[in-house]
Protein backbone atom coordinates (compact mmCIF):
# COMPACT_ATOMS: atom_id res chain seq x y z
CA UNK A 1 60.32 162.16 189.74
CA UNK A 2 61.75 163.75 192.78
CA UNK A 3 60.92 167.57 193.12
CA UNK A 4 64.15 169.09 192.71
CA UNK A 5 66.34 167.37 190.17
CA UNK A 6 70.03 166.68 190.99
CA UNK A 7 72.75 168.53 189.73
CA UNK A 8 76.64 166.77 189.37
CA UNK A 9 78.84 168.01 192.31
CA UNK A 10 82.40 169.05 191.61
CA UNK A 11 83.54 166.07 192.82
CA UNK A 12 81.68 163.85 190.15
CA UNK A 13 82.86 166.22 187.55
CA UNK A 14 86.27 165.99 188.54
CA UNK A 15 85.73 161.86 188.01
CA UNK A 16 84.89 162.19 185.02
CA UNK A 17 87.35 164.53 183.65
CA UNK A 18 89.95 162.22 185.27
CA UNK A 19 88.55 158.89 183.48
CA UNK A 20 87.40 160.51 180.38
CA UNK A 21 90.46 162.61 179.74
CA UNK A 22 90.78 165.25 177.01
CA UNK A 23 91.13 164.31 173.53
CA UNK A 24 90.86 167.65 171.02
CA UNK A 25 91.57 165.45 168.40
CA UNK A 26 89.07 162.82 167.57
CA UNK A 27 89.08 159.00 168.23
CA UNK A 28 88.53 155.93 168.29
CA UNK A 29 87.28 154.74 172.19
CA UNK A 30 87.83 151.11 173.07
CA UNK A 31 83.90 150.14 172.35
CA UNK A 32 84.76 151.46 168.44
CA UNK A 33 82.78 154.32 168.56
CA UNK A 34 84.31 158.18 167.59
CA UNK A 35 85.03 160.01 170.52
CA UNK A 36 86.40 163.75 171.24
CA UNK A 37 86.48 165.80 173.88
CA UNK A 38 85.80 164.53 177.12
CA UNK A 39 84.40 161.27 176.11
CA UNK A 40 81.93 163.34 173.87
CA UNK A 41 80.03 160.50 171.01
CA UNK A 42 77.54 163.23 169.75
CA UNK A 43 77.22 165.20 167.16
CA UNK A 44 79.66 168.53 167.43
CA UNK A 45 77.82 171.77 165.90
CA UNK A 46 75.33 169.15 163.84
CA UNK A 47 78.27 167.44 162.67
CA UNK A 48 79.00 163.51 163.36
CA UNK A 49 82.71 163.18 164.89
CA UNK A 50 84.92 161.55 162.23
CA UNK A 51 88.88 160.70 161.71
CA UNK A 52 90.69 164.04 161.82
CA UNK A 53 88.25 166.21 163.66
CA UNK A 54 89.77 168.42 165.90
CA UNK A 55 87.98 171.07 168.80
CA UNK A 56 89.56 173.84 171.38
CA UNK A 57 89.43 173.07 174.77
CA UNK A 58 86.88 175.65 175.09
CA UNK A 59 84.51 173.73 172.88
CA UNK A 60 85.21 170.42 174.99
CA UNK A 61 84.36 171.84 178.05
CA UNK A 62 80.63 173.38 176.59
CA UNK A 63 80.45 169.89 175.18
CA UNK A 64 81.00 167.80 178.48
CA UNK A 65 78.29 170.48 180.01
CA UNK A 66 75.85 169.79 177.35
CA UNK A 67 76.33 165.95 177.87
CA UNK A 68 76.17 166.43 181.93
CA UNK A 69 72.79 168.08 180.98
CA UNK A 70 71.25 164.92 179.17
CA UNK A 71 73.18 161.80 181.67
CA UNK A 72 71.75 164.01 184.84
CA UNK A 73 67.92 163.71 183.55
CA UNK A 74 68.20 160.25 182.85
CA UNK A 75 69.28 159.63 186.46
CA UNK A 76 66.87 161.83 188.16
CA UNK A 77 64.12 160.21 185.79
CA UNK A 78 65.62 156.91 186.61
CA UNK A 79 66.15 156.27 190.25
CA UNK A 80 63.06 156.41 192.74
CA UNK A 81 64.91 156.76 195.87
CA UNK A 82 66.65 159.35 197.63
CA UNK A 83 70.10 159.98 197.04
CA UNK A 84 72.98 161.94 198.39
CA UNK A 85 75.42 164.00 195.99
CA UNK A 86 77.88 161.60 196.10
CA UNK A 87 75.38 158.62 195.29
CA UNK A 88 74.30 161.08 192.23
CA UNK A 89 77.90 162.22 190.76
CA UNK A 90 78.73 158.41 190.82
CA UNK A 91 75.83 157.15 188.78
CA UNK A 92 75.79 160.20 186.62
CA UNK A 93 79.44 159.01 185.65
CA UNK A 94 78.53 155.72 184.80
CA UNK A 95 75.29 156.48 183.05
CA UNK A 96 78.25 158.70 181.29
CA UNK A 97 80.33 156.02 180.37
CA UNK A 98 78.03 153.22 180.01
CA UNK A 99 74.84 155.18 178.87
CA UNK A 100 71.24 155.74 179.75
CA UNK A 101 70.03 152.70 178.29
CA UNK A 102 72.72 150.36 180.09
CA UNK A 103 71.82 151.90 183.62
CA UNK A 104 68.20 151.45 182.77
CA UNK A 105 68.85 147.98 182.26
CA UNK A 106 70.92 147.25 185.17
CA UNK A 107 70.66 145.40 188.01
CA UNK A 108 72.62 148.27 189.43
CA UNK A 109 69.19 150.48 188.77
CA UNK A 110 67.11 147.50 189.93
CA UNK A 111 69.01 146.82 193.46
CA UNK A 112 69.05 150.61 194.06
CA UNK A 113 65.09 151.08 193.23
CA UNK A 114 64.20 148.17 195.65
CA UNK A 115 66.22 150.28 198.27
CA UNK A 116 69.18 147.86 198.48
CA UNK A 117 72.44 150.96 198.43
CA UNK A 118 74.96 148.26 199.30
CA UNK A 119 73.86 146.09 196.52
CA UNK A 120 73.50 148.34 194.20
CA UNK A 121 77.30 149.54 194.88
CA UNK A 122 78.12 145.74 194.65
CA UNK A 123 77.42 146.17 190.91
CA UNK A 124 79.35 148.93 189.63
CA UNK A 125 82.47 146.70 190.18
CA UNK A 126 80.77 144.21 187.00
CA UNK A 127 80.57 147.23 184.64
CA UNK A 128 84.37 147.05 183.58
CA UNK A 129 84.60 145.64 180.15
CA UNK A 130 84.25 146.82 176.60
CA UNK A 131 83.95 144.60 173.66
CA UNK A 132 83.84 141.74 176.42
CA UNK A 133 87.60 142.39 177.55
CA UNK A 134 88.36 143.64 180.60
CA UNK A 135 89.73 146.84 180.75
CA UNK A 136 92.20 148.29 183.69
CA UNK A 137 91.09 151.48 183.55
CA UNK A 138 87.28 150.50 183.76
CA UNK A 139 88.18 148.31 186.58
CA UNK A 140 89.43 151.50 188.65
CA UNK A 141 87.11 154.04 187.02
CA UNK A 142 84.19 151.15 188.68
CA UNK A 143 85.95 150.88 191.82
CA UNK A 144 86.10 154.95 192.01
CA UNK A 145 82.43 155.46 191.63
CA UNK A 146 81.82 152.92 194.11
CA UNK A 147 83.61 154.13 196.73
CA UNK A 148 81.67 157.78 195.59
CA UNK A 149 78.41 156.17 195.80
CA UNK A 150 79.44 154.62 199.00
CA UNK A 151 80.61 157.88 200.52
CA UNK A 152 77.87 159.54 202.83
């Protein structure tokens, strides 16, 4: 792992405030799984998110921090090369929307480890479908990032 871990810039977190939105009311995402917040799937004070569970802003906010927190690690424990803040705030969004486990997987990951940056941006464009349908607002949300990642 690099020395000093990455943080998200401001531009990243505006990203994924924009694609995320706020929901204080819980919901159902496209992928089926309950969602509040800014695309928040934990647990909210120990408790799992369920139809009809509502938060303040405030409470959205300290949860998209918290989150930022965990998808931030998993990129600086993930990727082996160097990266600018842009290239960071990018794949900390996907790893946000896609999760740690998908990035890991990726050929996305793969491309960037071997040191290929334009072929790992290639990929980000293939990550825009949930339950195998593709999804508008993925499509731009992938096309976003990569033009963050591909920013210097």
């Amino acid at each position: 792992m690099k020395a000093n871990p990455m943080k998200t810039n401001d531009t990243g977190i505006r990203l994924i405030k924009s694609f995320e939105g706020c929901k204080l009311t819980a919901y159902q995402c496209p992928a089926k799984k309950w969602t509040i917040g800014y695309g928040h799937t934990g647990k909210v004070d120990g408790t799992s998110i369920t139809k009809g569970m509502k938060i303040t802003e405030a409470k959205a906010i300290e949860l998209l921090k918290v989150d930022l927190i965990s998808f931030e690690k998993s990129v600086n424990n993930l990727v082996k090369v160097n990266l600018t803040e842009n290239q960071f705030a990018a794949l900390v969004s996907f790893t946000y929307n896609v999760g740690a486990g998908n990035l890991k997987r990726s050929t996305l990951l793969r491309k960037l480890n071997a040191g290929d940056y334009i072929g790992a941006a290639a990929e980000f464009v293939k990550w825009n479908k949930a339950g195998g349908i593709v999804l508008a607002g993925l499509t731009r949300r992938r096309k976003e990032e990569q033009a963050l990642f591909m920013l210097s």
